[in-house]
C-alpha atoms as a PDB file:
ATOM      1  CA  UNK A   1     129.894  61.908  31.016  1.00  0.00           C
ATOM      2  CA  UNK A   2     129.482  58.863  29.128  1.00  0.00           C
ATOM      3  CA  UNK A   3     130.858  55.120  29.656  1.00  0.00           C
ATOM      4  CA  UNK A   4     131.984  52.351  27.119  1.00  0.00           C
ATOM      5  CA  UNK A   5     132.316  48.690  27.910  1.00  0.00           C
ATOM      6  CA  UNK A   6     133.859  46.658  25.452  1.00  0.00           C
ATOM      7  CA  UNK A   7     133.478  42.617  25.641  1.00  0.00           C
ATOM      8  CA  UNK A   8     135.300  39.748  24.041  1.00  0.00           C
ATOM      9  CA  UNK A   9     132.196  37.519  23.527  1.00  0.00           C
ATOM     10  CA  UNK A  10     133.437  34.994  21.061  1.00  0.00           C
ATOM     11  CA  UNK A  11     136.047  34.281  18.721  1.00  0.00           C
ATOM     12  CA  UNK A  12     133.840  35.652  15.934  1.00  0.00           C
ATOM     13  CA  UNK A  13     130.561  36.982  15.003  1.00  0.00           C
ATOM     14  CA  UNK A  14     128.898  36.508  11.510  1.00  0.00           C
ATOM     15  CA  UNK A  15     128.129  40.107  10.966  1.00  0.00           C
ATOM     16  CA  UNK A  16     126.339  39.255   7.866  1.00  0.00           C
ATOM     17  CA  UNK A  17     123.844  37.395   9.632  1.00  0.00           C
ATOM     18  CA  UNK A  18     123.321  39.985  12.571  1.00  0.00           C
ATOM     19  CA  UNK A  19     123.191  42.166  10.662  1.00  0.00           C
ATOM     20  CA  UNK A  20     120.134  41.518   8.899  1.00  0.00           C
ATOM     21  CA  UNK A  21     118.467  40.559  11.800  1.00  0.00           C
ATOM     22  CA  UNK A  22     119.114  43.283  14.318  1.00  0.00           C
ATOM     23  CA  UNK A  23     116.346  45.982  14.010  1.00  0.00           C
ATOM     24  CA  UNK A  24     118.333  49.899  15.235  1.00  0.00           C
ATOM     25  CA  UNK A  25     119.905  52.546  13.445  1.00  0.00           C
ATOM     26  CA  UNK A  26     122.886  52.023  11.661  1.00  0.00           C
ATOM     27  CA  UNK A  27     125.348  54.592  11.398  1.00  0.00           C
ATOM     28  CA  UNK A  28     127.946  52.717   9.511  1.00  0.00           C
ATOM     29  CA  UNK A  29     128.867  49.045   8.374  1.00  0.00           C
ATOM     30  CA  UNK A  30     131.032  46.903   6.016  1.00  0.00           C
ATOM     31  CA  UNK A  31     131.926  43.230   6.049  1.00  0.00           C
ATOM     32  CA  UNK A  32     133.857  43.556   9.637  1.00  0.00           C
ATOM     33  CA  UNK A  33     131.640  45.716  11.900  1.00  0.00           C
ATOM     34  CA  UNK A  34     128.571  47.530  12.411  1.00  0.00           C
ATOM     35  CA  UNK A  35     127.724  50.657  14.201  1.00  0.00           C
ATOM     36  CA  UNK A  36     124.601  51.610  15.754  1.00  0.00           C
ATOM     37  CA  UNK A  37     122.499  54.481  17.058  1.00  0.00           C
ATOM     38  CA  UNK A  38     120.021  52.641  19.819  1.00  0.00           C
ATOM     39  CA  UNK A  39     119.161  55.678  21.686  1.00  0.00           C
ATOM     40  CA  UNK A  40     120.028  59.252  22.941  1.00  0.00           C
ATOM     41  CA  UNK A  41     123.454  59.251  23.551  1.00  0.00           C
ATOM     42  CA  UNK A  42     123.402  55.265  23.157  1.00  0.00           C
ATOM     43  CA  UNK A  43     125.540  53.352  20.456  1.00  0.00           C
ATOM     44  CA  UNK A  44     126.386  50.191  19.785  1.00  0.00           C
ATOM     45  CA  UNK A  45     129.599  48.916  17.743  1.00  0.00           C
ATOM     46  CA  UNK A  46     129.796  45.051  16.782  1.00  0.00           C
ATOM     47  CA  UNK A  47     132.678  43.459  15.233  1.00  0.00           C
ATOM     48  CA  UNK A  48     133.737  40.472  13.487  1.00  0.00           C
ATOM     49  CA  UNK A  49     136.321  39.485  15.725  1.00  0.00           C
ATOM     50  CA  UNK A  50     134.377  38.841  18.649  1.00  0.00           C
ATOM     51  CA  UNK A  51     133.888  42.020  20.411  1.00  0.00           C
ATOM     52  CA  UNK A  52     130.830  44.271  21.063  1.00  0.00           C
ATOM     53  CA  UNK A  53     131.181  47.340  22.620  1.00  0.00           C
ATOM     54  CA  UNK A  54     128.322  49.454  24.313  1.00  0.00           C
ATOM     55  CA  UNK A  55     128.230  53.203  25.237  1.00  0.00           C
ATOM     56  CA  UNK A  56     125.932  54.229  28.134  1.00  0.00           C
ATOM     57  CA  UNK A  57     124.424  51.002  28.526  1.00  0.00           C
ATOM     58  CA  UNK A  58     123.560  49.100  31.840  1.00  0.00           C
ATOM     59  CA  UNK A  59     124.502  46.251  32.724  1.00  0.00           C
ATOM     60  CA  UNK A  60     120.921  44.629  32.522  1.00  0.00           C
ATOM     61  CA  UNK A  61     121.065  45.752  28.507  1.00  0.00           C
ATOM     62  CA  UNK A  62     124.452  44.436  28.185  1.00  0.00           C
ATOM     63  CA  UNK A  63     123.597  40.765  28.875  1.00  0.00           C
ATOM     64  CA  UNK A  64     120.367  40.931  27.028  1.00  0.00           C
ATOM     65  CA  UNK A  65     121.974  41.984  24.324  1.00  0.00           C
ATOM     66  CA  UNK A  66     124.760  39.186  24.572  1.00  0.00           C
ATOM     67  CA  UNK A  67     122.147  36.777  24.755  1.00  0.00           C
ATOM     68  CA  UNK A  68     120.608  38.084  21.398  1.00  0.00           C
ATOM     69  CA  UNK A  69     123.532  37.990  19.710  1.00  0.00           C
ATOM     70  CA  UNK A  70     124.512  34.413  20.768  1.00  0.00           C
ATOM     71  CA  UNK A  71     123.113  32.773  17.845  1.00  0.00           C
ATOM     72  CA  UNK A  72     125.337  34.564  15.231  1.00  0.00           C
ATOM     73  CA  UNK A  73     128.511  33.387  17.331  1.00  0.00           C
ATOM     74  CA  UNK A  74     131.362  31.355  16.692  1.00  0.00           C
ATOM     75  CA  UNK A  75     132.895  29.401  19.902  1.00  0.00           C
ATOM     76  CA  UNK A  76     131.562  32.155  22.725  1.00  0.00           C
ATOM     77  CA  UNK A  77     134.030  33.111  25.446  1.00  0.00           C
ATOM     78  CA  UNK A  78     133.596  34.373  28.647  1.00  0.00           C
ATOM     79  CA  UNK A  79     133.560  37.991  29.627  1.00  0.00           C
ATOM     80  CA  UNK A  80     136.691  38.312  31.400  1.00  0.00           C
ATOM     81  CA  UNK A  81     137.897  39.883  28.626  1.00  0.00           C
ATOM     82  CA  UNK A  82     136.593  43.383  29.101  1.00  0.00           C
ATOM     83  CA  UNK A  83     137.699  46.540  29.267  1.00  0.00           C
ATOM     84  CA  UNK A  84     135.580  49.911  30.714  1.00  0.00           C
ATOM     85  CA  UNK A  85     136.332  53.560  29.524  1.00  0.00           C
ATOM     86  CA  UNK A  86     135.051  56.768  30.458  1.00  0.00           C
ATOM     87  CA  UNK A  87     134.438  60.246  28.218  1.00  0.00           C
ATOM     88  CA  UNK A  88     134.139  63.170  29.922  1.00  0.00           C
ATOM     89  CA  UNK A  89     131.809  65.397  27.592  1.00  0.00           C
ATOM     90  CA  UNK A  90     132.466  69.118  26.682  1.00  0.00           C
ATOM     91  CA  UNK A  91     136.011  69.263  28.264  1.00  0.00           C
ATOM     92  CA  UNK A  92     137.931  72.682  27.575  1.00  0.00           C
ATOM     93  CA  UNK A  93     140.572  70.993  25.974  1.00  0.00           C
ATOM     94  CA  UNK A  94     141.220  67.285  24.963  1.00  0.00           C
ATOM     95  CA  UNK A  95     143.020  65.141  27.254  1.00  0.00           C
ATOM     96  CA  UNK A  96     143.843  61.522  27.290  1.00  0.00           C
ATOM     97  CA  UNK A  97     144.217  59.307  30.761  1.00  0.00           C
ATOM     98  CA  UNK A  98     144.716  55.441  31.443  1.00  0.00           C
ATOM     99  CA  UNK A  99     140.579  54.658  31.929  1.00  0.00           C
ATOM    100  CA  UNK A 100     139.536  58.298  31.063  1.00  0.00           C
ATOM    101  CA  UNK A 101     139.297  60.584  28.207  1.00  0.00           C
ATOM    102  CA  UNK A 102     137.976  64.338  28.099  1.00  0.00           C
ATOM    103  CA  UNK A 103     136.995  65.657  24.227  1.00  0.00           C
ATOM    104  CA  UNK A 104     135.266  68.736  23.986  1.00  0.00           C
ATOM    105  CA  UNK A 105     133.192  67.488  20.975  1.00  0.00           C
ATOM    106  CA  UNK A 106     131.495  64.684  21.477  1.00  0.00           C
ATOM    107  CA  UNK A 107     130.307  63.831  18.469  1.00  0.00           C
ATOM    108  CA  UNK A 108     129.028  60.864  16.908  1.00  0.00           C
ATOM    109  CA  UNK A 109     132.198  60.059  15.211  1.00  0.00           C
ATOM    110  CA  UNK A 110     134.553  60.785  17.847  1.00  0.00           C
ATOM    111  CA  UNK A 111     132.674  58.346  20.257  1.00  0.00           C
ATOM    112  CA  UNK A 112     132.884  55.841  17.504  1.00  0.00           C
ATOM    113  CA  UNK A 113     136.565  56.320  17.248  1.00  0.00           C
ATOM    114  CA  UNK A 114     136.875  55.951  20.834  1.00  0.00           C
ATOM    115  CA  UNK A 115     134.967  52.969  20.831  1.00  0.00           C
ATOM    116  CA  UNK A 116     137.083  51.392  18.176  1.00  0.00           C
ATOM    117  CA  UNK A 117     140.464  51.598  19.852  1.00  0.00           C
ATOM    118  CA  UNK A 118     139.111  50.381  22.886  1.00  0.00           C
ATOM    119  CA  UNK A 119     137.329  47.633  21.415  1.00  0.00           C
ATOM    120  CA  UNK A 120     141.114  46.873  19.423  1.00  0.00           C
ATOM    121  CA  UNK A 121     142.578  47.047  23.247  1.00  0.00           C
ATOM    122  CA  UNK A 122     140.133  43.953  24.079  1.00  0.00           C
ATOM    123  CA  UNK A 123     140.857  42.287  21.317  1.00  0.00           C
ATOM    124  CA  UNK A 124     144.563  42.436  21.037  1.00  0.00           C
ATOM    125  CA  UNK A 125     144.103  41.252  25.231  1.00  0.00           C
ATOM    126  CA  UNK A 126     142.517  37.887  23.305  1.00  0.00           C
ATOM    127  CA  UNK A 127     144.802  37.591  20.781  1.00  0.00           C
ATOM    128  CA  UNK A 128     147.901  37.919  23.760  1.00  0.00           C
ATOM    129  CA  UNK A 129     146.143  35.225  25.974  1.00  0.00           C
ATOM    130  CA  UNK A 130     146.071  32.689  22.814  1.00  0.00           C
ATOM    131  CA  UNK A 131     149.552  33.635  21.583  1.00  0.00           C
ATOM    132  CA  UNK A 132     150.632  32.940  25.216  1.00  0.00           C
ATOM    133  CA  UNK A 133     148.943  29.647  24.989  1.00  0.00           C
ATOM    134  CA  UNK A 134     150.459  28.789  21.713  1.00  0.00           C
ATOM    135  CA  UNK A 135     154.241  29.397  22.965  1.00  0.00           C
ATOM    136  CA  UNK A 136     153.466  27.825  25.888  1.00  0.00           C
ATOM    137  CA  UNK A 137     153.096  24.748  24.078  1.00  0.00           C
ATOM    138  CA  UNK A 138     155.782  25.064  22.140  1.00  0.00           C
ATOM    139  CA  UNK A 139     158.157  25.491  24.783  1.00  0.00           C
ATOM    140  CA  UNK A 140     157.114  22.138  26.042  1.00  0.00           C
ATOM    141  CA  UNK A 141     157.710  20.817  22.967  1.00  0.00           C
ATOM    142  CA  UNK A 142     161.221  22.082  22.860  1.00  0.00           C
ATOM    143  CA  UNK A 143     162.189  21.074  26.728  1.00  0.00           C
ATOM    144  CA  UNK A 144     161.371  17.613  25.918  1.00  0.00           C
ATOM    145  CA  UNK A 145     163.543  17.523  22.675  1.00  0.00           C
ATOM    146  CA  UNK A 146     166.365  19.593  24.868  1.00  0.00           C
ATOM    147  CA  UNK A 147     165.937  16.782  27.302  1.00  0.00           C
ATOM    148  CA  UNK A 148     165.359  13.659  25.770  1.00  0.00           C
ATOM    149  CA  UNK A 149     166.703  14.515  22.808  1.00  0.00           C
ATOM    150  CA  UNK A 150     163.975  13.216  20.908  1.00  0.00           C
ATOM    151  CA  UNK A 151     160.812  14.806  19.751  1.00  0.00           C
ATOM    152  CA  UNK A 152     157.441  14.133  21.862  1.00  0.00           C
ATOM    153  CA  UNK A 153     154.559  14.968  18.700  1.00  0.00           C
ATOM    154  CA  UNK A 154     153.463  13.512  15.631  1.00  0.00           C
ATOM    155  CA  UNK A 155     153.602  14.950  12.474  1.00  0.00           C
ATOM    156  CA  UNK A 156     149.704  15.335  12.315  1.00  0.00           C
ATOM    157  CA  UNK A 157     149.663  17.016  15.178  1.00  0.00           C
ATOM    158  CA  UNK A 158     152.363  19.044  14.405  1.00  0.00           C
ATOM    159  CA  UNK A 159     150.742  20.165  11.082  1.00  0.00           C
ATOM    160  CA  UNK A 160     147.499  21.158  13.256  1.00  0.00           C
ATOM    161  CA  UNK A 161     149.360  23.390  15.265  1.00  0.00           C
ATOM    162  CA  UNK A 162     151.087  24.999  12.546  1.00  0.00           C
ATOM    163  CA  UNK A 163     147.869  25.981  10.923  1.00  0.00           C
ATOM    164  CA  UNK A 164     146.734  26.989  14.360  1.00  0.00           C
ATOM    165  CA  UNK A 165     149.554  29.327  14.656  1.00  0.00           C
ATOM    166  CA  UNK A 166     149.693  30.633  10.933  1.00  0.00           C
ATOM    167  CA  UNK A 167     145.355  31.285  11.199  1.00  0.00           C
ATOM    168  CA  UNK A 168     146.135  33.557  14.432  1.00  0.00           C
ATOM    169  CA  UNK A 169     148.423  35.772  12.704  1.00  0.00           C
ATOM    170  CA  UNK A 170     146.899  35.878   9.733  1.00  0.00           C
ATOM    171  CA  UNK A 171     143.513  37.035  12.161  1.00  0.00           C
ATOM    172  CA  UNK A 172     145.646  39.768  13.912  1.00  0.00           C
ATOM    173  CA  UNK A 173     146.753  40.635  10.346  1.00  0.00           C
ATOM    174  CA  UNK A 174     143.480  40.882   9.367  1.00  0.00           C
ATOM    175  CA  UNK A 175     140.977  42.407  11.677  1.00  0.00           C
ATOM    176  CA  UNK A 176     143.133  44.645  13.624  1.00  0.00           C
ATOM    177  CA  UNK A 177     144.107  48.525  11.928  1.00  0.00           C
ATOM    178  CA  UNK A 178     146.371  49.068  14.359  1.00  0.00           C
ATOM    179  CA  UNK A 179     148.854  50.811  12.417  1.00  0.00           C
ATOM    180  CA  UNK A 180     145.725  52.079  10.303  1.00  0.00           C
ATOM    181  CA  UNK A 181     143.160  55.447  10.774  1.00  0.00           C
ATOM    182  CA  UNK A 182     139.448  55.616   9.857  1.00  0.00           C
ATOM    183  CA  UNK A 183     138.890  57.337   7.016  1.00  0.00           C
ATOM    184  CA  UNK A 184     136.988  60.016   8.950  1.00  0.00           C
ATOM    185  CA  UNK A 185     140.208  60.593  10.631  1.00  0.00           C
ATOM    186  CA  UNK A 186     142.241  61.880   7.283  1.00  0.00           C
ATOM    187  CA  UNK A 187     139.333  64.036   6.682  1.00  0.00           C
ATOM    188  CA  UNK A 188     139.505  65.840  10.356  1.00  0.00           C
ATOM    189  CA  UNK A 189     142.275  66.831  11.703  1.00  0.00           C
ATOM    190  CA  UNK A 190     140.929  66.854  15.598  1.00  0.00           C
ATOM    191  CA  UNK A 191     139.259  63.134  14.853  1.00  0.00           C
ATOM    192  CA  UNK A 192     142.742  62.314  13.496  1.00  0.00           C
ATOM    193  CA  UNK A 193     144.731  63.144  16.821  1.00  0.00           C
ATOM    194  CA  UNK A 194     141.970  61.451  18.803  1.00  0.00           C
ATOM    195  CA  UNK A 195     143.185  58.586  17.103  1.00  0.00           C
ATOM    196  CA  UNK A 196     146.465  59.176  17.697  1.00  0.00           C
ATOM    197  CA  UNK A 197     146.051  59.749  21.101  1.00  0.00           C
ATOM    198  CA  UNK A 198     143.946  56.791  22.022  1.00  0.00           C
ATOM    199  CA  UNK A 199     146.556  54.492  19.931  1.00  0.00           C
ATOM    200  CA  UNK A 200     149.119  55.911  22.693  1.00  0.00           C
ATOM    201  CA  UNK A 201     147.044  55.528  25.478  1.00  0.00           C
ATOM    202  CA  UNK A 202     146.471  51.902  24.998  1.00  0.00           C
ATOM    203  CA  UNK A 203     149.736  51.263  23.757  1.00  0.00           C
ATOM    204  CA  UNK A 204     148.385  49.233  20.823  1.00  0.00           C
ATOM    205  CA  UNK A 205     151.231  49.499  18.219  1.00  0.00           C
ATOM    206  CA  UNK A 206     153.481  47.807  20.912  1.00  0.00           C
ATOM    207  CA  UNK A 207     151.188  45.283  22.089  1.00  0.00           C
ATOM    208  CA  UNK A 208     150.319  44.114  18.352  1.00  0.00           C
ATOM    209  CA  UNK A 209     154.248  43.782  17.706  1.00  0.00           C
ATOM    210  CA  UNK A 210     154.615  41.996  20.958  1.00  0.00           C
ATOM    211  CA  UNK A 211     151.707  39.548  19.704  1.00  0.00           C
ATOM    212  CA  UNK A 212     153.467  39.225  16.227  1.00  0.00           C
ATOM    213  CA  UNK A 213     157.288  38.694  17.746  1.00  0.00           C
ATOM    214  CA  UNK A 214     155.701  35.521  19.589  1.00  0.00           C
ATOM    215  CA  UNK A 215     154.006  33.966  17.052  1.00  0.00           C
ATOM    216  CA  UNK A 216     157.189  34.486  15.053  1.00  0.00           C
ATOM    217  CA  UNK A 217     159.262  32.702  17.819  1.00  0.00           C
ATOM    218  CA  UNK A 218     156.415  29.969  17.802  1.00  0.00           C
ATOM    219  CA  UNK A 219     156.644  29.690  13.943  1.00  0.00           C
ATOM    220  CA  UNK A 220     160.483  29.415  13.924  1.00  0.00           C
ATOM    221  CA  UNK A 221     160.602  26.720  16.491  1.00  0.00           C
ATOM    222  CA  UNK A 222     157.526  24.619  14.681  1.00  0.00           C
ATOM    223  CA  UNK A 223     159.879  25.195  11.427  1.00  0.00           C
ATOM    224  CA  UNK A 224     162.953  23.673  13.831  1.00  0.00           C
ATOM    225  CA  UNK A 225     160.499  20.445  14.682  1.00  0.00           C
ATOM    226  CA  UNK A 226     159.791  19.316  11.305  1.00  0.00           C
ATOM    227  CA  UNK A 227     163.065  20.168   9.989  1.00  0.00           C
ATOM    228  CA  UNK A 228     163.887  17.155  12.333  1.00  0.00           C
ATOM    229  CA  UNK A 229     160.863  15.269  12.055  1.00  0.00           C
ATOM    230  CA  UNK A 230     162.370  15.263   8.318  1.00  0.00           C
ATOM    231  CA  UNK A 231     165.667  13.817   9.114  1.00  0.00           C
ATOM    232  CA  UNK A 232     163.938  11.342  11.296  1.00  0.00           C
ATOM    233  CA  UNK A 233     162.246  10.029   8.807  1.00  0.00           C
ATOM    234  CA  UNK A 234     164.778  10.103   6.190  1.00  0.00           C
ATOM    235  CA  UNK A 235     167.481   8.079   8.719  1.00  0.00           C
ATOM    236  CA  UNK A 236     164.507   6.006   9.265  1.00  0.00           C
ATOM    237  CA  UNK A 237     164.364   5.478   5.577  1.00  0.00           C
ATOM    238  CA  UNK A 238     168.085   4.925   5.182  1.00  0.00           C
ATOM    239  CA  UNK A 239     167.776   1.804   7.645  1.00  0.00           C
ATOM    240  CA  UNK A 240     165.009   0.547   5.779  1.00  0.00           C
ATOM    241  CA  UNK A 241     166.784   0.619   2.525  1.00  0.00           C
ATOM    242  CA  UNK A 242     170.575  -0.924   4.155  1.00  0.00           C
ATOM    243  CA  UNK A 243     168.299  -3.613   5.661  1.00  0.00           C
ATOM    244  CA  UNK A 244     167.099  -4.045   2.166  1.00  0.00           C
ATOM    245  CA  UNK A 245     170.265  -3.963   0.403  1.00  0.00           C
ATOM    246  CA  UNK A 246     171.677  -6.882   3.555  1.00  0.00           C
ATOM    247  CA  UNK A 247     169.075  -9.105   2.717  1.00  0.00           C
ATOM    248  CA  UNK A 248     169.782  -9.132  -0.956  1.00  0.00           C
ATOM    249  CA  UNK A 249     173.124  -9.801  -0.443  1.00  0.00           C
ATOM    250  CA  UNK A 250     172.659 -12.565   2.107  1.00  0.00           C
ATOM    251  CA  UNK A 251     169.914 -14.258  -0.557  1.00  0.00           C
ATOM    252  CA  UNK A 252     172.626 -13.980  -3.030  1.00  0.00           C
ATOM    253  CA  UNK A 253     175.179 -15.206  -0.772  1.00  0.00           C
ATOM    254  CA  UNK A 254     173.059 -18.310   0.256  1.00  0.00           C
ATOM    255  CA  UNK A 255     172.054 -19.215  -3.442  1.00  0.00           C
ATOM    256  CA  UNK A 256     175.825 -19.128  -4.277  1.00  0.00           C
ATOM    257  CA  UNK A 257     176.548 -21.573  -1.371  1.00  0.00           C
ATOM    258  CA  UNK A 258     173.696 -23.825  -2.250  1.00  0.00           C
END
């Protein structure tokens, strides 16, 4: 039996950095994660976007590692973005439950791979909560212009949000594989309908198009707001210029007069 706890620590991690400073094993790494051996039957599995994930480790080791890794990141968050999994080792057959998984090899890779899509289930959890956020907003934005008719943000402020809302999808875009296998996976086929599995079991494909159909919405109606911020300040400009226009002609009618 063997448990994995995967955290949302921050909003990113410079991997670079950790890397070359964190003394263990390493199993596998490229620019976006790291995986580690740090004992029998112990891994660890650090990403870029935020999330480390431990296998058999207390919660004692946990925090001291979390406090380790602080330096290296960017805008910490809490951990109440977790999520806890358990592998049952040496099962006759493979099967796949809502917390619980059985595999009958547990091998190095599998518990990677197992780690992975769990650590992808916290992260898409983060990636909801801020997408959430976002539309919230948004919506505000909108009732005021339903009710006053009239738009409640300035343009500066509506640029920031729009490359608040384009830099989260274009994060989901980028660190997440949900649609995506390992390589190991192509190269075994019981590794490859782990993967399969676990997407299922976490329902990741329809979580990440959930996350992707709200920023959409969010994008559309930001598009809607400066489409009339626009036309506010061209019928803004149009006054300017009539008002121009009127007091040329009244000059010109008071020099005729005079």
């Amino acid at each position: 039996m063997a448990t994995v706890l995967s955290l949302q620590i921050a909003d990113s991690i410079d991997i670079k950095a950790f890397r070359a400073d964190y003394k263990a094993e390493l199993i596998y790494s490229d620019s976006d994660e790291l995986f580690y051996k740090v004992g029998t039957e112990e891994y660890l599995y650090v990403f870029k976007y935020g999330v480390a994930c431990f296998l058999n480790h207390d919660e004692a080791r946990v925090n001291a590692f979390v406090k380790h890794i602080a330096p290296y990141c960017k805008h910490p968050v809490d951990f109440k973005l977790t999520e806890e999994f358990i592998i049952e080792t040496n099962a006759p057959e493979n099967k796949f439950g809502y917390s619980k998984v059985a595999i009958m090899n547990p091998t190095v890779e599998a518990f990677r791979l197992i780690m992975l899509n769990v650590s992808q289930s916290v992260a898409l959890d983060y990636y909801s909560e801020q997408s959430i956020l976002l539309l919230a907003e948004t919506n505000l934005h909108m009732d005021f212009l339903e009710k006053r008719g009239k738009l409640d943000i300035s343009g500066s402020r509506l640029r920031r949000f729009i490359g608040k809302t384009i830099n989260l999808k274009n994060r989901i875009s980028e660190n997440l594989y949900i649609f995506d296998s390992t390589d190991e996976t192509w190269e075994n086929e019981e590794l490859y309908k782990i993967d399969v599995e676990l997407k299922k079991t976490f329902d990741l494909q329809s979580r990440y198009r959930n996350i992707q159909e709200e920023l959409e919405i969010i994008k559309e109606n930001l598009s809607l707001l400066i489409d009339l911020m626009h036309q506010r300040k061209s019928s803004a400009l149009e006054v300017v210029v009539i008002i121009l226009i009127l007091v040329e002609v009244v000059n010109l009618l008071i020099e005729k007069i005079i």
